[in-house]
C-alpha atoms as a PDB file:
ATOM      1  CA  UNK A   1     -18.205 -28.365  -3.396  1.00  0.00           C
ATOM      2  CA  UNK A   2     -14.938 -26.377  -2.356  1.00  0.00           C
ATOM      3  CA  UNK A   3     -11.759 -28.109  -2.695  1.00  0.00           C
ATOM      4  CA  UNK A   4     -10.327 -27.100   0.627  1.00  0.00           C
ATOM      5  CA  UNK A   5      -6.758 -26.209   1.125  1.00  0.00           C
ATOM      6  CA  UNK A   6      -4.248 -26.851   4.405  1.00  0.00           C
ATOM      7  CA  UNK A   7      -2.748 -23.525   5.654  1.00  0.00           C
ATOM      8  CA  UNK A   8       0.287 -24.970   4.437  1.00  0.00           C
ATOM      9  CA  UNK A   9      -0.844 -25.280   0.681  1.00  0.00           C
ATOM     10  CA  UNK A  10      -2.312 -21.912   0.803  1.00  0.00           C
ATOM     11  CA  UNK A  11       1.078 -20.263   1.802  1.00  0.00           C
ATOM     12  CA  UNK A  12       2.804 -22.605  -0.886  1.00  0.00           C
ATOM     13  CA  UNK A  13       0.852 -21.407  -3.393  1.00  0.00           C
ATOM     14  CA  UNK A  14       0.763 -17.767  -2.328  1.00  0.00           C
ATOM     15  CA  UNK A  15       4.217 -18.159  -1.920  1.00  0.00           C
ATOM     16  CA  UNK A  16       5.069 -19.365  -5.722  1.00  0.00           C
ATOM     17  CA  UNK A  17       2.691 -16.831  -7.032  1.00  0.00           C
ATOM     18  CA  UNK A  18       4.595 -13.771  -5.508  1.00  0.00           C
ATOM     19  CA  UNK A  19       7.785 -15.795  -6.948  1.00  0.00           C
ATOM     20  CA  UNK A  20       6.406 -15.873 -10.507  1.00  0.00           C
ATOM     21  CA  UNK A  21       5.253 -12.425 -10.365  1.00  0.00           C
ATOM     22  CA  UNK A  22       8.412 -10.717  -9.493  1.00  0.00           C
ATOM     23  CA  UNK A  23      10.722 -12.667 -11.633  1.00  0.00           C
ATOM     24  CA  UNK A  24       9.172 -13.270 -14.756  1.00  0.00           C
ATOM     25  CA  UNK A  25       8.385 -10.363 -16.897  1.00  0.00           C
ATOM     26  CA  UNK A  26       4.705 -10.698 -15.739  1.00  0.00           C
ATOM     27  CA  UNK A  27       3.750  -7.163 -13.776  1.00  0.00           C
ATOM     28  CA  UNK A  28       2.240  -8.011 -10.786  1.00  0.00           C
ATOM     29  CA  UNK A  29       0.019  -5.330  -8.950  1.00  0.00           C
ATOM     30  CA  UNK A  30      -1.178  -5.415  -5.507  1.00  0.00           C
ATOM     31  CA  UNK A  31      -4.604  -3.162  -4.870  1.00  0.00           C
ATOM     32  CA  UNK A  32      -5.072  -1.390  -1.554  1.00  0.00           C
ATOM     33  CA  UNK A  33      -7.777   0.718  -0.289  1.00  0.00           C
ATOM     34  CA  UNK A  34      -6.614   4.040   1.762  1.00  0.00           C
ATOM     35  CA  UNK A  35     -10.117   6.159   2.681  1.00  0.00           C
ATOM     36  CA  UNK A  36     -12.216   6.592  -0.765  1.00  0.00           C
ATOM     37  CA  UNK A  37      -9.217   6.027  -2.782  1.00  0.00           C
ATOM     38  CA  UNK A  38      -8.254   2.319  -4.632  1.00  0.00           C
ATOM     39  CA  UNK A  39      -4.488   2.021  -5.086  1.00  0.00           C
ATOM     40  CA  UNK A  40      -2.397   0.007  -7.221  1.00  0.00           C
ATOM     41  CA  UNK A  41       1.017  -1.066  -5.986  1.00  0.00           C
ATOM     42  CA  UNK A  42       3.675  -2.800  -8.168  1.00  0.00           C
ATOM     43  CA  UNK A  43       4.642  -5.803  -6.348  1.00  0.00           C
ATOM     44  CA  UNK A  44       8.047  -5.189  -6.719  1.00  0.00           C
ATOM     45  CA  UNK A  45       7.878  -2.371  -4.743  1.00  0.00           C
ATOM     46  CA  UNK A  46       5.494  -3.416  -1.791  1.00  0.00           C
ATOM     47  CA  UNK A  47       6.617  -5.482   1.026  1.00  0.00           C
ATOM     48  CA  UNK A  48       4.821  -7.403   3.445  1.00  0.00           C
ATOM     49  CA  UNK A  49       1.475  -6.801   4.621  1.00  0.00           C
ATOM     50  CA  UNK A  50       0.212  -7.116   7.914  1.00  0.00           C
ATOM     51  CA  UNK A  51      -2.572  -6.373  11.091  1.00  0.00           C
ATOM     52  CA  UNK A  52      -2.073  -3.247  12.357  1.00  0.00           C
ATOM     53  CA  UNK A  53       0.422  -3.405  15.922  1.00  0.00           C
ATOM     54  CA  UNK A  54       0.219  -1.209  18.879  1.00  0.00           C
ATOM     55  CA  UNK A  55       1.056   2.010  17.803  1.00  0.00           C
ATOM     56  CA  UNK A  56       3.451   4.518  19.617  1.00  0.00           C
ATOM     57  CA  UNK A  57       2.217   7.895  19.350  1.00  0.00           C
ATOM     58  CA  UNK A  58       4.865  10.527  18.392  1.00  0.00           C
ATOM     59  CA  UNK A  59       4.740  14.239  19.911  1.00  0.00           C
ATOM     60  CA  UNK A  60       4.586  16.869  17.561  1.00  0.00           C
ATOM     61  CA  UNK A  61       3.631  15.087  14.484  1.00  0.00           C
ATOM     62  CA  UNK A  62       1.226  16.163  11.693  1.00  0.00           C
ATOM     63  CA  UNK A  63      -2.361  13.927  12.251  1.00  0.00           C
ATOM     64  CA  UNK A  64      -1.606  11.383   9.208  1.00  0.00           C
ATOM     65  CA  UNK A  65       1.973  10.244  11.158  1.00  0.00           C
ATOM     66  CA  UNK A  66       0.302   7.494  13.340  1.00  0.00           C
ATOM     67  CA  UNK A  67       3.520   6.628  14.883  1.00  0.00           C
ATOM     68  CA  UNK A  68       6.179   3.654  15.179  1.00  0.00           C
ATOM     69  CA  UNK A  69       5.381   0.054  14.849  1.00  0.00           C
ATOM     70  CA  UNK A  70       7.485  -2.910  16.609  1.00  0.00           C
ATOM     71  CA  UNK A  71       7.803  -5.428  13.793  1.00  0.00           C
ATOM     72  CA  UNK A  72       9.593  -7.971  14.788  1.00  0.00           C
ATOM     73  CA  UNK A  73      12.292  -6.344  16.574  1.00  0.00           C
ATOM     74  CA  UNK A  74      12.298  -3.619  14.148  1.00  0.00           C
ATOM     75  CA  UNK A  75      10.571   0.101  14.689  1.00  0.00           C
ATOM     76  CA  UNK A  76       8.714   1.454  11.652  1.00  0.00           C
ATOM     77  CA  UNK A  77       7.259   4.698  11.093  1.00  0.00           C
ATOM     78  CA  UNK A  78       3.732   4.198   9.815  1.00  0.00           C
ATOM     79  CA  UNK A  79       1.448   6.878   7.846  1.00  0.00           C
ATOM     80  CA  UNK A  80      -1.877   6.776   7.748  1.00  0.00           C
ATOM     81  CA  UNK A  81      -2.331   6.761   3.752  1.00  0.00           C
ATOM     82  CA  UNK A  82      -5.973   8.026   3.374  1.00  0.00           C
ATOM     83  CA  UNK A  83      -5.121  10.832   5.975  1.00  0.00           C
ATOM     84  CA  UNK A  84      -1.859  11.769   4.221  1.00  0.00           C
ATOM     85  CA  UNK A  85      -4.072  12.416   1.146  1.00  0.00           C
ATOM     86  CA  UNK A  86      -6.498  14.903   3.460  1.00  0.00           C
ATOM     87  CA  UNK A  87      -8.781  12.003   3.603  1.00  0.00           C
ATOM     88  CA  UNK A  88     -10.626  10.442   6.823  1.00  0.00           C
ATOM     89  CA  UNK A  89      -8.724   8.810   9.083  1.00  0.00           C
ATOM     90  CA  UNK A  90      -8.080   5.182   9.220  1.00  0.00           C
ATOM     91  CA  UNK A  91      -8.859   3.206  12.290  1.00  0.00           C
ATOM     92  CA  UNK A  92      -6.240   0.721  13.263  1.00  0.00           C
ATOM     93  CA  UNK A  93      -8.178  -2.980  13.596  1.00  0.00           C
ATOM     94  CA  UNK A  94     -10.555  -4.751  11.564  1.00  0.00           C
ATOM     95  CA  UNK A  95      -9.576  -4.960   8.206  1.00  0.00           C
ATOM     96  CA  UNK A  96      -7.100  -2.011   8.527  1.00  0.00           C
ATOM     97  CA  UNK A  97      -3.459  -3.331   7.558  1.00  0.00           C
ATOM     98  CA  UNK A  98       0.048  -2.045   7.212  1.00  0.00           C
ATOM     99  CA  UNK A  99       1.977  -2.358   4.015  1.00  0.00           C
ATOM    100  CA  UNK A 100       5.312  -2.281   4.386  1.00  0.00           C
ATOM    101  CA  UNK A 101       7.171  -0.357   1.912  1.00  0.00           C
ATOM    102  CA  UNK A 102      10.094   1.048   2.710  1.00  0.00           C
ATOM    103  CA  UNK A 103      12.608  -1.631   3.634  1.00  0.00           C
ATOM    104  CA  UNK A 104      13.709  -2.397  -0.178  1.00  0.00           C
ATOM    105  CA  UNK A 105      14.502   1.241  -0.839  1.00  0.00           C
ATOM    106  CA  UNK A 106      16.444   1.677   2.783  1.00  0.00           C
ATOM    107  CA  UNK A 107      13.532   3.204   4.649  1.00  0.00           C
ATOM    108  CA  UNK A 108      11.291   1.321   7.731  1.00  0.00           C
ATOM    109  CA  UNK A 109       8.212   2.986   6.786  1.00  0.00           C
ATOM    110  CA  UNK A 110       5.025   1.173   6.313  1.00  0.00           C
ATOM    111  CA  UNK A 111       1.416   2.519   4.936  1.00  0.00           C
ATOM    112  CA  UNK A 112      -1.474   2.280   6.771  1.00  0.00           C
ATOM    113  CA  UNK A 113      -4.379   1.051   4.717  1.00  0.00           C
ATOM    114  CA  UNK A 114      -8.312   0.382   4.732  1.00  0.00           C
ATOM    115  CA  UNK A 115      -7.755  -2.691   3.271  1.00  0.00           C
ATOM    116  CA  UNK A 116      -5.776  -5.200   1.170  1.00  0.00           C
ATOM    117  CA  UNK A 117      -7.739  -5.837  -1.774  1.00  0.00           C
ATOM    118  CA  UNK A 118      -5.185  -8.710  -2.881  1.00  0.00           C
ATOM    119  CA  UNK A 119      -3.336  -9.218  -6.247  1.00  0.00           C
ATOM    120  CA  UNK A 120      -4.498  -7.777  -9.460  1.00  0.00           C
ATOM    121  CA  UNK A 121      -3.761  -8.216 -13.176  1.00  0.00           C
ATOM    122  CA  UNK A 122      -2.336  -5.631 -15.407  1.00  0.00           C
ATOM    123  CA  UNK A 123      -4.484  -6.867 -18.197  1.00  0.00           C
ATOM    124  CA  UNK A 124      -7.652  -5.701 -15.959  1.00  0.00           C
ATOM    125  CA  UNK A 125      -7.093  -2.139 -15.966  1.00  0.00           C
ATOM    126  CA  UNK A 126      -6.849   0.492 -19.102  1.00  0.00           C
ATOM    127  CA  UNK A 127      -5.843   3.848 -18.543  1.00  0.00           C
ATOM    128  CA  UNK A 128      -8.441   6.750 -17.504  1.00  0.00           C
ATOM    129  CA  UNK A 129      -9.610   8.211 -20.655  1.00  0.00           C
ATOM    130  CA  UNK A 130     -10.942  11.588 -18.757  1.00  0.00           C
ATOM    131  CA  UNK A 131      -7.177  13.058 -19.318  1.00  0.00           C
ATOM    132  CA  UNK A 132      -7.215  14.355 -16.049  1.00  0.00           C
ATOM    133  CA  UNK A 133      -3.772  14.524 -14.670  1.00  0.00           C
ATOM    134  CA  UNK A 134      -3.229  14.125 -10.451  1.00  0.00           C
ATOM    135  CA  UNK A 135      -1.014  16.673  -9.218  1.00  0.00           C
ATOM    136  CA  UNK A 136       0.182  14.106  -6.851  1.00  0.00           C
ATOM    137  CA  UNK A 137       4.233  13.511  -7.757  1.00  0.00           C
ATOM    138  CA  UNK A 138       3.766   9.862  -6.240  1.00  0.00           C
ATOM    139  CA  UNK A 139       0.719   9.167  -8.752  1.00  0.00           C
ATOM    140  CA  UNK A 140       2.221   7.536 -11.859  1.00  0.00           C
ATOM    141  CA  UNK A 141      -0.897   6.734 -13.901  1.00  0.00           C
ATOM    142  CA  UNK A 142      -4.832   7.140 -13.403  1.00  0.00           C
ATOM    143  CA  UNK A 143      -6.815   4.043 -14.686  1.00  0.00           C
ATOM    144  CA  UNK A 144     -10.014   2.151 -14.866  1.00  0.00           C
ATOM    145  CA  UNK A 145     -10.927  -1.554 -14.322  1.00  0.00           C
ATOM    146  CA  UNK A 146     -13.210  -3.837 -15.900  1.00  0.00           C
ATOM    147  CA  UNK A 147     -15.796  -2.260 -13.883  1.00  0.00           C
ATOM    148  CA  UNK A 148     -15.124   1.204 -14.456  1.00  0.00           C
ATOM    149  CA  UNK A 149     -13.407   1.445 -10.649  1.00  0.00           C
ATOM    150  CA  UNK A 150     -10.872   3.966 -10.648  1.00  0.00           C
ATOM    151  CA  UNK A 151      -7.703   3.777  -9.435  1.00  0.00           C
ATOM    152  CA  UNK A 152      -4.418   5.551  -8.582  1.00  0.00           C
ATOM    153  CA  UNK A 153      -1.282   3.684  -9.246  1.00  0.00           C
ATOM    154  CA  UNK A 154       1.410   4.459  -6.896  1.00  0.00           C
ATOM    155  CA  UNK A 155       5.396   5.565  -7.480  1.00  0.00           C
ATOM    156  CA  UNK A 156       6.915   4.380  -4.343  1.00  0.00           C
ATOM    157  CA  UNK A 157      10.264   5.491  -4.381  1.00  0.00           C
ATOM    158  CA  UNK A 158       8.584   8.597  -5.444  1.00  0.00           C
ATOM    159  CA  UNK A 159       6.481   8.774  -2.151  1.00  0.00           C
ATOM    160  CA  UNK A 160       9.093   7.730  -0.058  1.00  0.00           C
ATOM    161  CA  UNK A 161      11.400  10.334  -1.406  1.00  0.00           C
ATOM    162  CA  UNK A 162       9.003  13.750  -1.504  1.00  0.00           C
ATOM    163  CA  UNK A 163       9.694  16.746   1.076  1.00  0.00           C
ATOM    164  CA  UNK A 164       6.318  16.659   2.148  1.00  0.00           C
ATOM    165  CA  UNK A 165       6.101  13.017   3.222  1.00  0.00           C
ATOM    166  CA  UNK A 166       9.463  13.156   4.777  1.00  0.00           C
ATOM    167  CA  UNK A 167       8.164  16.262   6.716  1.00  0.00           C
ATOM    168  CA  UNK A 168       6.400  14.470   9.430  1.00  0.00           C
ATOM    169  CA  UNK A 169       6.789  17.020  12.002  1.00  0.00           C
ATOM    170  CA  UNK A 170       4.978  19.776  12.772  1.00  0.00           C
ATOM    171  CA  UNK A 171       6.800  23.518  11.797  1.00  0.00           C
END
């Protein structure tokens, strides 16, 4: 049988695991899914994730800018990750999330994913042997799981700093 856990042991716990990860020297990686494509974000660098809000449509705006978000008071521009990356679109709902990464390098912009695939172990991945580089600027490192899964591990300030990202609107 299941030990079962209070809501308020579950946060506790989640909450002392994000602690140890970004203090101690452990590397903590978060894994999203955007379209076809598994991500790896360093925890450092990702900020809270949550269901996707009403979305305000923006005018003018290339199909991956989904809009602004209302979180809490504060309006975030959200990009539809998969989409960005000329992949399908992601529907808002379901297990759709936002990620948002932007507010620790001075930025409300938030990702919107396929999923949260939850927090993953350096130790778990190795690095793609293929030697195939991504032309992607934001793509520091190809690599490989346990179960041969490929993923893309992602530069964030890199992303958040590129021309073409930036370039929302339509020319």
């Amino acid at each position: 049988m299941t030990k079962r856990l209070s809501l308020r042991e579950f946060q506790e716990d989640l909450v002392r695991r994000f602690a140890e990860a970004q203090s101690g020297n452990r590397r903590a990686l978060l894994g999203v899914r955007a379209g076809r494509e598994n991500w790896l974000v360093n925890l450092t660098d990702s900020g809270e994730i949550l269901p996707v809000p009403p979305l305000a449509a923006v005018p003018l705006t290339h199909d991956w800018f989904r809009g602004l978000a209302n979180v809490r008071g504060t309006l975030f521009s959200v990009v539809d990750f998969s989409a960005f990356h000329n992949g399908p679109q992601t529907v808002p709902g379901g297990p759709a999330r936002l990620l948002l990464v932007g507010a620790r390098h001075g930025t409300n912009c938030a990702l919107l994913i396929s999923h949260a695939l939850g927090l993953r172990n350096p130790d778990d991945f190795r690095s793609n042997p293929d030697g195939v580089a991504d032309d992607r600027p934001w793509v520091t490192e190809r690599m490989l799981d346990t179960r041969d899964d490929h993923w893309l591990q992602l530069d964030v300030p890199t992303l958040l700093a590129h021309r073409g990202f930036l370039q929302a609107g339509l020319e």
